[in-house]
N, C-alpha and C. Protein backbone atom coordinates (compact mmCIF):
# COMPACT_ATOMS: atom_id res chain seq x y z
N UNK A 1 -31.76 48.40 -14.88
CA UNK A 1 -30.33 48.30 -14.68
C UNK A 1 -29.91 49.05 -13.42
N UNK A 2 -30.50 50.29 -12.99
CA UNK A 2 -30.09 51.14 -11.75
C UNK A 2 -30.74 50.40 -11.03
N UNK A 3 -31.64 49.44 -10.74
CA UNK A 3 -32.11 48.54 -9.37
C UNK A 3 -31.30 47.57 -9.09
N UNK A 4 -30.25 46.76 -10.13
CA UNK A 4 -29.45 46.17 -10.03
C UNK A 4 -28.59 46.80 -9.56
N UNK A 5 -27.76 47.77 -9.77
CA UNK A 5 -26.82 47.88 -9.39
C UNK A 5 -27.02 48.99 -7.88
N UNK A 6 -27.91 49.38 -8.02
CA UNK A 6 -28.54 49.76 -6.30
C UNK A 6 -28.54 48.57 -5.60
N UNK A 7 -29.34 47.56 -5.58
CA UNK A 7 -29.17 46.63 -4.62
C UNK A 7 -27.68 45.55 -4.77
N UNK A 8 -26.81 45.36 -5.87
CA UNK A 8 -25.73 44.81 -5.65
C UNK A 8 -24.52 45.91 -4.57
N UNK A 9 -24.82 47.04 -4.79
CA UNK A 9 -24.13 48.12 -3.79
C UNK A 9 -24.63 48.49 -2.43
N UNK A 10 -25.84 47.98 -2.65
CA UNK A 10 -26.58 47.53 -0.99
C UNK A 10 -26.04 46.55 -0.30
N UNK A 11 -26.00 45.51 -1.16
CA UNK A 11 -25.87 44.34 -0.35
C UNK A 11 -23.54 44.52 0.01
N UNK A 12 -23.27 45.01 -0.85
CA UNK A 12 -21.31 44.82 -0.27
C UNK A 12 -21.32 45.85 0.37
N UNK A 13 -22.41 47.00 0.54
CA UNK A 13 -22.15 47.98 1.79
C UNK A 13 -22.28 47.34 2.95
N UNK A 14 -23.59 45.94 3.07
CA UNK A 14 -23.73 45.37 4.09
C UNK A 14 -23.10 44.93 4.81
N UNK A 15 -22.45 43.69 3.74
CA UNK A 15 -21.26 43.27 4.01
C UNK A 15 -20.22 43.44 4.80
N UNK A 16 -19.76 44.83 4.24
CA UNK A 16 -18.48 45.57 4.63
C UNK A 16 -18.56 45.88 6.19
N UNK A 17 -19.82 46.73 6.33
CA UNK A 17 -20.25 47.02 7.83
C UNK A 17 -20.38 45.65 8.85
N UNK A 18 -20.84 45.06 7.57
CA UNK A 18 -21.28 43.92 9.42
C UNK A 18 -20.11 43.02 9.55
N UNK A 19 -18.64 42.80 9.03
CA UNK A 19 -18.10 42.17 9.34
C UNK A 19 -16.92 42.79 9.88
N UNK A 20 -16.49 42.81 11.43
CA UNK A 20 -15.43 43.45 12.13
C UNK A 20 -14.30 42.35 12.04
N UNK A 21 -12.71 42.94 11.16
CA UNK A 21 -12.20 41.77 11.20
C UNK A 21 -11.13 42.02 12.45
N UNK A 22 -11.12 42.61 13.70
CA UNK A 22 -10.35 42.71 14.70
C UNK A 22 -10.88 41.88 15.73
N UNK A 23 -12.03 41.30 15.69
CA UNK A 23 -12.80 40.53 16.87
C UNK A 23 -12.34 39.12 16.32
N UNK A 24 -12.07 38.08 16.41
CA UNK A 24 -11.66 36.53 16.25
C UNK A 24 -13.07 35.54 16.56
N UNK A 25 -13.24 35.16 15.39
CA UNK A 25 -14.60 34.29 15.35
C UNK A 25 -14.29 33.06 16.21
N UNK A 26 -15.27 32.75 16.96
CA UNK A 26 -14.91 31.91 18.21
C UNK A 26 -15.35 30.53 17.38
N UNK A 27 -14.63 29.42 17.96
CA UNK A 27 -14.43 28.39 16.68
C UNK A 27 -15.77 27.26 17.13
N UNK A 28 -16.11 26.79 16.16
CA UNK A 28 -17.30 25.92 16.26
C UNK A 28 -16.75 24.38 17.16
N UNK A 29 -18.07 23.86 17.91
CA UNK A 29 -17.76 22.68 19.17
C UNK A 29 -17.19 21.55 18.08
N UNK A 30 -16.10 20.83 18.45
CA UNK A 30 -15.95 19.78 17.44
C UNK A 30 -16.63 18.79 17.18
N UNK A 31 -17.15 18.26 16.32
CA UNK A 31 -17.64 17.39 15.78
C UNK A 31 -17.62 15.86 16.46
N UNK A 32 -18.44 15.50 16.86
CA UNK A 32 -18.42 14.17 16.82
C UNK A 32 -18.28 13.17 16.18
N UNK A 33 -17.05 12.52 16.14
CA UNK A 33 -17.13 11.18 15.28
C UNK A 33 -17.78 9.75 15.71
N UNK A 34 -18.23 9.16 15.29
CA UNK A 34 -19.33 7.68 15.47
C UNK A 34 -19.17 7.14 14.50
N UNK A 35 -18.09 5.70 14.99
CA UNK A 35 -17.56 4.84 13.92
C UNK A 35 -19.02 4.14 14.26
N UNK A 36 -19.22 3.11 13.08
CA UNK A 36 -19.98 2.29 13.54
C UNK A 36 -19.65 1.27 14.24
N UNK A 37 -20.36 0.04 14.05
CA UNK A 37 -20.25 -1.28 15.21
C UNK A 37 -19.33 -2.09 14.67
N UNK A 38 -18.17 -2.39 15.46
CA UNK A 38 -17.09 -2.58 15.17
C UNK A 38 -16.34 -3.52 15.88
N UNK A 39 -15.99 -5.20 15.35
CA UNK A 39 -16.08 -6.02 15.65
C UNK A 39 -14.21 -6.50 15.22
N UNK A 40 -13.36 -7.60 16.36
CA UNK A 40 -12.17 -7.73 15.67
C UNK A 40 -12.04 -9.37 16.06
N UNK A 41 -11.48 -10.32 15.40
CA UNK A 41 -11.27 -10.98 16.26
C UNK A 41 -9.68 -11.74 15.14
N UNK A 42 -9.41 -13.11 16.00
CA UNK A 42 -7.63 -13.51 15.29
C UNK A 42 -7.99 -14.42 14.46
N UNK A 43 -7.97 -14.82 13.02
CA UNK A 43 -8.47 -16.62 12.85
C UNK A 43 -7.33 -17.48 13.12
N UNK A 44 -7.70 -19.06 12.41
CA UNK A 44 -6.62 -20.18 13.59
C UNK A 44 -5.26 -19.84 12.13
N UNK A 45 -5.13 -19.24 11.19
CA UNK A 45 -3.92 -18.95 10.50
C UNK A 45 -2.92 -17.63 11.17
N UNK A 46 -3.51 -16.92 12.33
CA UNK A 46 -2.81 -15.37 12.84
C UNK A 46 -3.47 -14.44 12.10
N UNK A 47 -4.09 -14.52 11.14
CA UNK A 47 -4.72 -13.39 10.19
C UNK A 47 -5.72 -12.43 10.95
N UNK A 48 -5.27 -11.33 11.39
CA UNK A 48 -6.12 -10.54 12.26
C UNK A 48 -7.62 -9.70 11.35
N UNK A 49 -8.63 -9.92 11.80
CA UNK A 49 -9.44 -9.55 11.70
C UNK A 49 -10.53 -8.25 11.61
N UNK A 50 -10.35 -7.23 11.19
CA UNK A 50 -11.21 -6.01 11.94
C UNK A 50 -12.16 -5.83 10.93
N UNK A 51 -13.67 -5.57 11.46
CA UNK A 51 -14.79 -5.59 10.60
C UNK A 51 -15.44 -4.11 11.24
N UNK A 52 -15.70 -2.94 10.06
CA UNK A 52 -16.42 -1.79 10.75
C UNK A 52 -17.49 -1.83 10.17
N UNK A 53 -18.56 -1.55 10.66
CA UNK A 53 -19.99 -1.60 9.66
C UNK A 53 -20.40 -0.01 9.44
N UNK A 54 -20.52 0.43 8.65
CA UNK A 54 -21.45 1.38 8.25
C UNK A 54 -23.08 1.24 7.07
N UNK A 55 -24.16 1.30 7.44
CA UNK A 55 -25.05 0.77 6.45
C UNK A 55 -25.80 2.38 5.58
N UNK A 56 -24.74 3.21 6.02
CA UNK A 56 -25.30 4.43 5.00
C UNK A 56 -24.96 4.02 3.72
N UNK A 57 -24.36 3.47 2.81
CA UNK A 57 -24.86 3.11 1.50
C UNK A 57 -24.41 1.68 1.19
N UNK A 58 -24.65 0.89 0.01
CA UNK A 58 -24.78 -0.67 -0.12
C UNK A 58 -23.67 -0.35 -0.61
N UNK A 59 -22.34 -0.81 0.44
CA UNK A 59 -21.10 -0.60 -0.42
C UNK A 59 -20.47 -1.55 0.38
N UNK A 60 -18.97 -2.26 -0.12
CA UNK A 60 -18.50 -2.83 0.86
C UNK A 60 -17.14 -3.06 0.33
N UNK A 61 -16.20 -2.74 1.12
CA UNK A 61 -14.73 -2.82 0.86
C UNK A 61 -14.07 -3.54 1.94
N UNK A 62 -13.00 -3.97 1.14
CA UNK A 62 -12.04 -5.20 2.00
C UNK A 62 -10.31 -4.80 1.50
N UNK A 63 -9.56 -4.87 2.41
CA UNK A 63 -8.26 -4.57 2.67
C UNK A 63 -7.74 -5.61 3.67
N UNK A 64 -6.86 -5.79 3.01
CA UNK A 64 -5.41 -6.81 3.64
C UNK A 64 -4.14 -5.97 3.26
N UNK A 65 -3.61 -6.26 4.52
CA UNK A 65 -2.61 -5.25 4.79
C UNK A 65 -1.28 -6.10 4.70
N UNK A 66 -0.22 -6.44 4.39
CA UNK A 66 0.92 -7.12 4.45
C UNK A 66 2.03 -6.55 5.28
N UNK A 67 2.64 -7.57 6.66
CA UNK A 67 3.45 -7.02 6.89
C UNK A 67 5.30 -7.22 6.23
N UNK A 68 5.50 -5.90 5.85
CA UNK A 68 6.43 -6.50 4.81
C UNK A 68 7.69 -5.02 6.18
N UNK A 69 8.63 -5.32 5.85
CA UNK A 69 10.10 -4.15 6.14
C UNK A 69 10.58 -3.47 5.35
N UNK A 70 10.15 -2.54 4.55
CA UNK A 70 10.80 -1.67 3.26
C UNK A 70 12.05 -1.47 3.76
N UNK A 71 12.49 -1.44 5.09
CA UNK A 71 13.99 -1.00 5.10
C UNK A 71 15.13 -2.24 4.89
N UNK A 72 13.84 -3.22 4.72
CA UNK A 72 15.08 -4.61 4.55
C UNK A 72 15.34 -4.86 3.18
N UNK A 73 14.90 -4.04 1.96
CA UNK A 73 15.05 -3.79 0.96
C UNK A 73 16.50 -3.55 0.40
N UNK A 74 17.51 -2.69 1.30
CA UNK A 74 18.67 -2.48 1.22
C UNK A 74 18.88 -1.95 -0.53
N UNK A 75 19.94 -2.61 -1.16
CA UNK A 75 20.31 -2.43 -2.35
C UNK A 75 19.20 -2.42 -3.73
N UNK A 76 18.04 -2.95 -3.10
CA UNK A 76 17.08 -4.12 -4.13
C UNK A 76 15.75 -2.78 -3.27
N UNK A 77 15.96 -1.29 -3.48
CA UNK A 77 14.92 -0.62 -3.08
C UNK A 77 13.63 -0.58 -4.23
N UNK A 78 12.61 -0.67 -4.11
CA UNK A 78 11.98 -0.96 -5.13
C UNK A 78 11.25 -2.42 -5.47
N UNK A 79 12.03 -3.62 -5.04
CA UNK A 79 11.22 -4.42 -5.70
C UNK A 79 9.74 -5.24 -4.83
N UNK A 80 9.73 -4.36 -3.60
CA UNK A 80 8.56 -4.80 -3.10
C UNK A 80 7.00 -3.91 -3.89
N UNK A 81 7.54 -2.76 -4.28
CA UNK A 81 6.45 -2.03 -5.20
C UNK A 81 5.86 -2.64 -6.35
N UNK A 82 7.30 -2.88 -6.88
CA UNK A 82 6.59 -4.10 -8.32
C UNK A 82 6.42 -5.33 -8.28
N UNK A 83 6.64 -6.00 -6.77
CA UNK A 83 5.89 -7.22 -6.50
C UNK A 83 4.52 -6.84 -6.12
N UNK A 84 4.24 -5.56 -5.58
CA UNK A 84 2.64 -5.64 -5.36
C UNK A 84 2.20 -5.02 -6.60
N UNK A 85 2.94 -4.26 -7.71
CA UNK A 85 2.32 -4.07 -9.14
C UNK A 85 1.89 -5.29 -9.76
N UNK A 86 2.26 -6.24 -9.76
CA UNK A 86 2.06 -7.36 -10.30
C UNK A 86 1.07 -8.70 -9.94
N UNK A 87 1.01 -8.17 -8.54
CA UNK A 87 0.03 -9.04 -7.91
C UNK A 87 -1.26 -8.79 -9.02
N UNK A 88 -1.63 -7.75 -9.56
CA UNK A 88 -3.05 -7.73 -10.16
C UNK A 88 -3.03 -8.14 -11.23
N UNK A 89 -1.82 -8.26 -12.15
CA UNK A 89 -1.76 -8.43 -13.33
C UNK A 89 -1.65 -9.82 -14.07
N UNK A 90 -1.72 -10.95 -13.38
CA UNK A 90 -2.29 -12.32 -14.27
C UNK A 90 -2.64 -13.62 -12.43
N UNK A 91 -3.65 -13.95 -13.02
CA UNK A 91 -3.58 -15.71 -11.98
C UNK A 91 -3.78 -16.52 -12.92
N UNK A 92 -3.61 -17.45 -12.32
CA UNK A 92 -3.30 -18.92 -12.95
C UNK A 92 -4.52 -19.50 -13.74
N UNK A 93 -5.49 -18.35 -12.95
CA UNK A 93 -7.06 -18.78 -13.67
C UNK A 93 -7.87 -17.79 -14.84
N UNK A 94 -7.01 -16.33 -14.52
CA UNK A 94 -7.43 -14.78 -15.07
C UNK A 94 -6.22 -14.63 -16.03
N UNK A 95 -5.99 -14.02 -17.04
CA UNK A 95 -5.82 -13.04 -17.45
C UNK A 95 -5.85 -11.74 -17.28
N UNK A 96 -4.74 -11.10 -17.07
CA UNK A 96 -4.98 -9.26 -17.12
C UNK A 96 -6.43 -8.77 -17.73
N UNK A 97 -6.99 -9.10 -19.26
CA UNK A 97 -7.65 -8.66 -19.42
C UNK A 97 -9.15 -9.15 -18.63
N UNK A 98 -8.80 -10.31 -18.27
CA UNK A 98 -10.45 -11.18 -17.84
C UNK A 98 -10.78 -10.62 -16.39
N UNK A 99 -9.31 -9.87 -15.23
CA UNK A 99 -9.30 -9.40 -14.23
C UNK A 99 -10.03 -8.08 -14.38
N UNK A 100 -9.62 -7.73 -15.60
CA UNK A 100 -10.03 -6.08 -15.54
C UNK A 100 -11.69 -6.08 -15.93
N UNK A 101 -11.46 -6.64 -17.06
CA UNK A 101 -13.49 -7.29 -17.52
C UNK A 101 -13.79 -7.78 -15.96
N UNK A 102 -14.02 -8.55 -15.06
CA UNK A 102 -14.85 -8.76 -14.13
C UNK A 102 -14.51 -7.52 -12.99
N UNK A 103 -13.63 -7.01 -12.99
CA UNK A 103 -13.57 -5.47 -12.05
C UNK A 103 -15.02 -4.43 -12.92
N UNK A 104 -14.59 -4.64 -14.20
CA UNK A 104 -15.70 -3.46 -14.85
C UNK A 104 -16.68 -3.97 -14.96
N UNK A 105 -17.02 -5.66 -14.94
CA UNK A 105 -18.43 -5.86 -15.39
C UNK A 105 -19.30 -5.64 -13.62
N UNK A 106 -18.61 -5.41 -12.77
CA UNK A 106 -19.65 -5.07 -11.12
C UNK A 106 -19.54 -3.98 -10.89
N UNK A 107 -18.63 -3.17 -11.50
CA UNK A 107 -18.35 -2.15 -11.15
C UNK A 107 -17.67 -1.66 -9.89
N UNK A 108 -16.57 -2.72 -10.01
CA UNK A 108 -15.57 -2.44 -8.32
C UNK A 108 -14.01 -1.71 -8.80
N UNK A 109 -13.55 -1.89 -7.58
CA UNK A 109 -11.93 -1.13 -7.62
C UNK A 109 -11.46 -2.14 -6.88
N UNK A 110 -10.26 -2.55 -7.52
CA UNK A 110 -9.33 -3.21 -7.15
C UNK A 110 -7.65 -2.91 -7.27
N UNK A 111 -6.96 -2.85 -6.13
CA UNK A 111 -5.69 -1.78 -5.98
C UNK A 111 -5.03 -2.88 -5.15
N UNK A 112 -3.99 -3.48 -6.17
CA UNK A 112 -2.90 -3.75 -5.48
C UNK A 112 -1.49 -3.28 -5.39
N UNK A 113 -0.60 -3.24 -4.22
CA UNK A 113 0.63 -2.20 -3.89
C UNK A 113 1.30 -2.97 -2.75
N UNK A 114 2.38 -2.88 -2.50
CA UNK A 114 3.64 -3.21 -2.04
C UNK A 114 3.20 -4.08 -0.22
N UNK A 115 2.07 -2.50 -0.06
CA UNK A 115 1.16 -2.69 1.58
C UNK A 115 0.19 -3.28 1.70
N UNK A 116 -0.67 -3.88 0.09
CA UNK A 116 -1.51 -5.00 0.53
C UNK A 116 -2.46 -4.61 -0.40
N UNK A 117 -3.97 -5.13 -0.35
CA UNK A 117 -4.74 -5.32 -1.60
C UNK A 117 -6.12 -4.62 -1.24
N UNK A 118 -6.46 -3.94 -2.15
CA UNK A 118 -7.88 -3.16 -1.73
C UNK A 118 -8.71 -3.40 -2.61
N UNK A 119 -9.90 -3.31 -2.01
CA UNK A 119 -10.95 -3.42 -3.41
C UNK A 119 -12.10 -3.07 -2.39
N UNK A 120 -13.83 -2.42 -3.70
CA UNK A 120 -14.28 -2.49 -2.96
C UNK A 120 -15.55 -2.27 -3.92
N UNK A 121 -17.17 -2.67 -3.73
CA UNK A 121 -17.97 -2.95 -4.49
C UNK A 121 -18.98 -2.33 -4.30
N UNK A 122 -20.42 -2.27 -4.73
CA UNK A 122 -21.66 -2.69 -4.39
C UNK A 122 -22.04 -3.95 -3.04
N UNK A 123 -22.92 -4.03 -2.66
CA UNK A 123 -23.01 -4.56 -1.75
C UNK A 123 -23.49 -6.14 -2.37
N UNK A 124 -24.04 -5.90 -2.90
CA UNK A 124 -24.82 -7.33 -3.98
C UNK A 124 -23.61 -7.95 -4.66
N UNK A 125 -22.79 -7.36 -4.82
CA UNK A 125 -21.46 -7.80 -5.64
C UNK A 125 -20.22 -8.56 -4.96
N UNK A 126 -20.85 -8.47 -3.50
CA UNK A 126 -19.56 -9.27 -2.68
C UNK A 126 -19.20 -10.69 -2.83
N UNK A 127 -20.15 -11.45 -3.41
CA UNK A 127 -19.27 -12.52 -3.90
C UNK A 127 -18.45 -12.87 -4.57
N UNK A 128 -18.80 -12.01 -5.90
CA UNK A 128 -17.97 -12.03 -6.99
C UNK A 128 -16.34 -11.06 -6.69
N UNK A 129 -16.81 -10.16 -5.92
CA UNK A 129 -15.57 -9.60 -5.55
C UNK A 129 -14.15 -10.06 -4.67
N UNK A 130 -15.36 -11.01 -3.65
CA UNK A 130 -14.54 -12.03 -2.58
C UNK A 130 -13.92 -13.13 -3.59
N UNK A 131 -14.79 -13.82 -4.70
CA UNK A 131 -13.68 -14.65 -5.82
C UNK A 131 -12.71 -13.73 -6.17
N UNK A 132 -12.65 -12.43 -6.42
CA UNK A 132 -11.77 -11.95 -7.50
C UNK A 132 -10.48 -11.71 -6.34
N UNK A 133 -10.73 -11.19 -5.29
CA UNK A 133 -10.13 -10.62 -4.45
C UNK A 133 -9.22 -12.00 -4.32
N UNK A 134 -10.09 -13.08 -3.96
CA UNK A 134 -8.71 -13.98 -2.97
C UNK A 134 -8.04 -14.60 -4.63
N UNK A 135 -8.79 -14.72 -5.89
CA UNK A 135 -7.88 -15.11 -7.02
C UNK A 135 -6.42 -14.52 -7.07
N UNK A 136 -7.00 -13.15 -6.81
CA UNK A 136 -5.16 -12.35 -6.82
C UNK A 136 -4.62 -12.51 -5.97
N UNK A 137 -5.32 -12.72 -4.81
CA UNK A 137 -4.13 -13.08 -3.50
C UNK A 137 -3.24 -14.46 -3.22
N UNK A 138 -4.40 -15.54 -4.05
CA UNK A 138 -3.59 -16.53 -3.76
C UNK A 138 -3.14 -16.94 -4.92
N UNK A 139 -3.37 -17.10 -6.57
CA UNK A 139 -3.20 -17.37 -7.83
C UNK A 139 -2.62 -16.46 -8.68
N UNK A 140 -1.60 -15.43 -7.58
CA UNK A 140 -1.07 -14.22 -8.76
C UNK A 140 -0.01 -15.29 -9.47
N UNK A 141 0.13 -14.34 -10.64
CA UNK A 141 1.37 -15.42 -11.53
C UNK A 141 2.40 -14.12 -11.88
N UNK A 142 4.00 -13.64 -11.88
CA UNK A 142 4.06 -13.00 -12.02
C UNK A 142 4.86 -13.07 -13.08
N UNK A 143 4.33 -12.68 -14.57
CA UNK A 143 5.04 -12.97 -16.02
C UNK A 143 6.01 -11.86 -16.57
N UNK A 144 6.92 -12.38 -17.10
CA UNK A 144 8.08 -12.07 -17.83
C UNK A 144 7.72 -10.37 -18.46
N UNK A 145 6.59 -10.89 -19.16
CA UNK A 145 6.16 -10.03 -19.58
C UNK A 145 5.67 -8.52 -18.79
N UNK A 146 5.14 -8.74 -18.15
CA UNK A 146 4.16 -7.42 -17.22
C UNK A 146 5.39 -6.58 -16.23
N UNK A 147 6.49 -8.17 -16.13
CA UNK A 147 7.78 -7.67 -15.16
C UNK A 147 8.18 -6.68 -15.90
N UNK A 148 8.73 -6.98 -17.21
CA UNK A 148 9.49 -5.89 -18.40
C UNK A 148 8.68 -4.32 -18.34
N UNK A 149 7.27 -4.73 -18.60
CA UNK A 149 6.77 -3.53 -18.80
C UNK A 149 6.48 -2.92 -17.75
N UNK A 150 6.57 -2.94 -16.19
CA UNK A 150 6.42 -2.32 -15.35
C UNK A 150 8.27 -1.78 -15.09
N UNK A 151 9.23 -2.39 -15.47
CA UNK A 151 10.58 -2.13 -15.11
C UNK A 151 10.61 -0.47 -15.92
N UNK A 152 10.19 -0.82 -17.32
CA UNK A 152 10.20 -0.04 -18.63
C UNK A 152 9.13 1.78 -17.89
N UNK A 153 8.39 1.25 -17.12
CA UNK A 153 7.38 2.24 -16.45
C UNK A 153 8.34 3.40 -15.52
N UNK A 154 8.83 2.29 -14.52
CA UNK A 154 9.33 2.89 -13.76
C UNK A 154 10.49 3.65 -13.88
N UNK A 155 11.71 3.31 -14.76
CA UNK A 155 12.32 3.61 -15.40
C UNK A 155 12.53 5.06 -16.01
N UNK A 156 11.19 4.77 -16.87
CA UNK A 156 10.79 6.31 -17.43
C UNK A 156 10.16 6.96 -16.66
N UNK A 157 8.96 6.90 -15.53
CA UNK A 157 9.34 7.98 -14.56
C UNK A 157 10.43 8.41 -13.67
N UNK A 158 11.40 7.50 -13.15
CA UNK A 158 12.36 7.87 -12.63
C UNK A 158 12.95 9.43 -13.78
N UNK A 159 13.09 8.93 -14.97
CA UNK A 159 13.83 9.87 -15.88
C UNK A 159 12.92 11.42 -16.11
N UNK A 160 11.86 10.91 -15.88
CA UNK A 160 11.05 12.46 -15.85
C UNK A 160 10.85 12.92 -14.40
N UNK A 161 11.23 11.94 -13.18
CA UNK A 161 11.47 12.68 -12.04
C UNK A 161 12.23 13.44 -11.32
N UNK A 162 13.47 13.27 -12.48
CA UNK A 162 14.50 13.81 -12.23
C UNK A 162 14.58 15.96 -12.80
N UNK A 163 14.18 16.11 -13.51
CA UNK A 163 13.47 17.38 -13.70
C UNK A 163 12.24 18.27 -13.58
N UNK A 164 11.45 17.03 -12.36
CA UNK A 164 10.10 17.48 -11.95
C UNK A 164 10.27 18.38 -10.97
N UNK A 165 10.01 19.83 -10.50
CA UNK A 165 9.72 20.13 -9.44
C UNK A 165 8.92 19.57 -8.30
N UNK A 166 8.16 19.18 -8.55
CA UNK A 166 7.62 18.29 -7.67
C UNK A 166 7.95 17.02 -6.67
N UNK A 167 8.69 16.31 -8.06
CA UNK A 167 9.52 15.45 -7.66
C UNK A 167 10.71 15.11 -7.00
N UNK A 168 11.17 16.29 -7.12
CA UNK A 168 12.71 17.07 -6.58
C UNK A 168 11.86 17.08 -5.13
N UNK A 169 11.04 18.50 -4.83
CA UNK A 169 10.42 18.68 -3.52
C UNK A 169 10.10 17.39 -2.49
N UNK A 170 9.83 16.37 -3.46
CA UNK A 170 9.05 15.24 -2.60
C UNK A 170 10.55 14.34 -2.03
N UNK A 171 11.51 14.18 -3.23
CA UNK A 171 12.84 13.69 -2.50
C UNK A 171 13.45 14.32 -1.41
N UNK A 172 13.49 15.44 -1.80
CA UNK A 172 14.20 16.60 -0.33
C UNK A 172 13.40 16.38 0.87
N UNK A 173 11.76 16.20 0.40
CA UNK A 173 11.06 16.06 1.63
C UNK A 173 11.44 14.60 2.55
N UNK A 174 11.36 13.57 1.78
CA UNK A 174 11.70 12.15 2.18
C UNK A 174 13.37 11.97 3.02
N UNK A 175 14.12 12.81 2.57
CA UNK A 175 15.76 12.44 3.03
C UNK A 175 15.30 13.59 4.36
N UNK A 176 14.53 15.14 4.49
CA UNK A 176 14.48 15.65 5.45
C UNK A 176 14.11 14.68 6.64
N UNK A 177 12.83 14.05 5.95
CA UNK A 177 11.86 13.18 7.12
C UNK A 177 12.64 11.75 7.67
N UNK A 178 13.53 11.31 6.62
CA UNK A 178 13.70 9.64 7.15
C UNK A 178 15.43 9.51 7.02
N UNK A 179 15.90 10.36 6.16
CA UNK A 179 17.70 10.90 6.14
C UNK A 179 17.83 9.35 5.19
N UNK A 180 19.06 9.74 5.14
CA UNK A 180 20.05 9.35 3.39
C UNK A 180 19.89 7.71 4.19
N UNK A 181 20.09 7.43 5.05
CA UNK A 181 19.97 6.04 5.24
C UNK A 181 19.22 4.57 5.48
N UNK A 182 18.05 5.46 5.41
CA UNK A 182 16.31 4.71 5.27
C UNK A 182 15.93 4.57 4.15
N UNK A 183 15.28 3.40 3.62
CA UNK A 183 14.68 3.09 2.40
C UNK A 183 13.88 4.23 2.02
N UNK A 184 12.92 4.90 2.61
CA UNK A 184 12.28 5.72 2.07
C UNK A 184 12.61 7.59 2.24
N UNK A 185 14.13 7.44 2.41
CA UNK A 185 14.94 8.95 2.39
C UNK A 185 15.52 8.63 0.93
């Protein structure tokens, strides 16, 4: 027990001595970043193109970006969020549940939102992902149903955001950054 605690009082005497905190540690060279090979081009619909490759692991993700105007939202703030909530939730060919079964049976992520659609897989899995992906993009259906229960969602967080600290902070932050007259103040 006294060798332990001899050498644990060795070693924070060391410590103590060898580190001068009046001298300023001179900061390390920055890092190099190296995207990989990185290719863009337009197709004949305007749909712009950008492809980055990285082959450090068999993975592969795809994003479409929508250009939408949140500030043209005006009175109706909000309903571009739950038009992209809904994009995932039925096509004409899927079911909610049959979308979510083929997300879990490859084991991908699929995220749709107001700014566009993400997903992203295994590398072996890109076909099935490229069906699932353009199913929601072009065969969303958006039902009565999923509308209610996302209204019912939002709703009740609004009502618990209203006594969140957090939530408070993040409004004050938004009207500081964009003021009372921008969609997202």
């Amino acid at each position: 027990m006294k060798n332990i605690v001899f050498i644990l009082c060795t070693i924070i005497a060391t410590n103590m001595v060898a580190q001068d905190r009046s001298i300023r540690p001179q900061a390390a060279p920055a890092p190099e970043i190296q995207l990989g090979s990185t290719a863009s081009f337009v197709m004949e619909n305007g749909l712009k193109v950008f492809v980055v490759e990285n082959h450090k692991l068999p993975k592969v993700s795809l994003a479409l970006q929508f250009k939408y105007h949140p500030e043209l939202e005006g009175e109706s703030v909000g309903v571009s969020s739950i038009a992209g909530d809904l994009l995932g939730t039925k096509t004409s060919t899927r079911s909610k549940d049959q979308i979510d079964a083929s997300i879990d049976y490859i084991g991908a992520n699929l995220i749709t939102s107001s700014s566009g659609i993400y997903a992203s897989s295994l590398k072996k899995h890109l076909p099935s992902l490229m069906d699932l992906f353009s199913d929601v993009l072009i065969n969303s259906e958006f039902t009565e149903e999923e509308f209610a229960k996302l209204i019912t969602q939002n709703i009740s967080g609004l009502a618990n955001a209203s006594d969140s600290p957090d939530a408070i902070a993040a409004n004050v932050n938004s009207v500081l950054n964009y003021g009372t007259s921008h969609t997202f103040g």
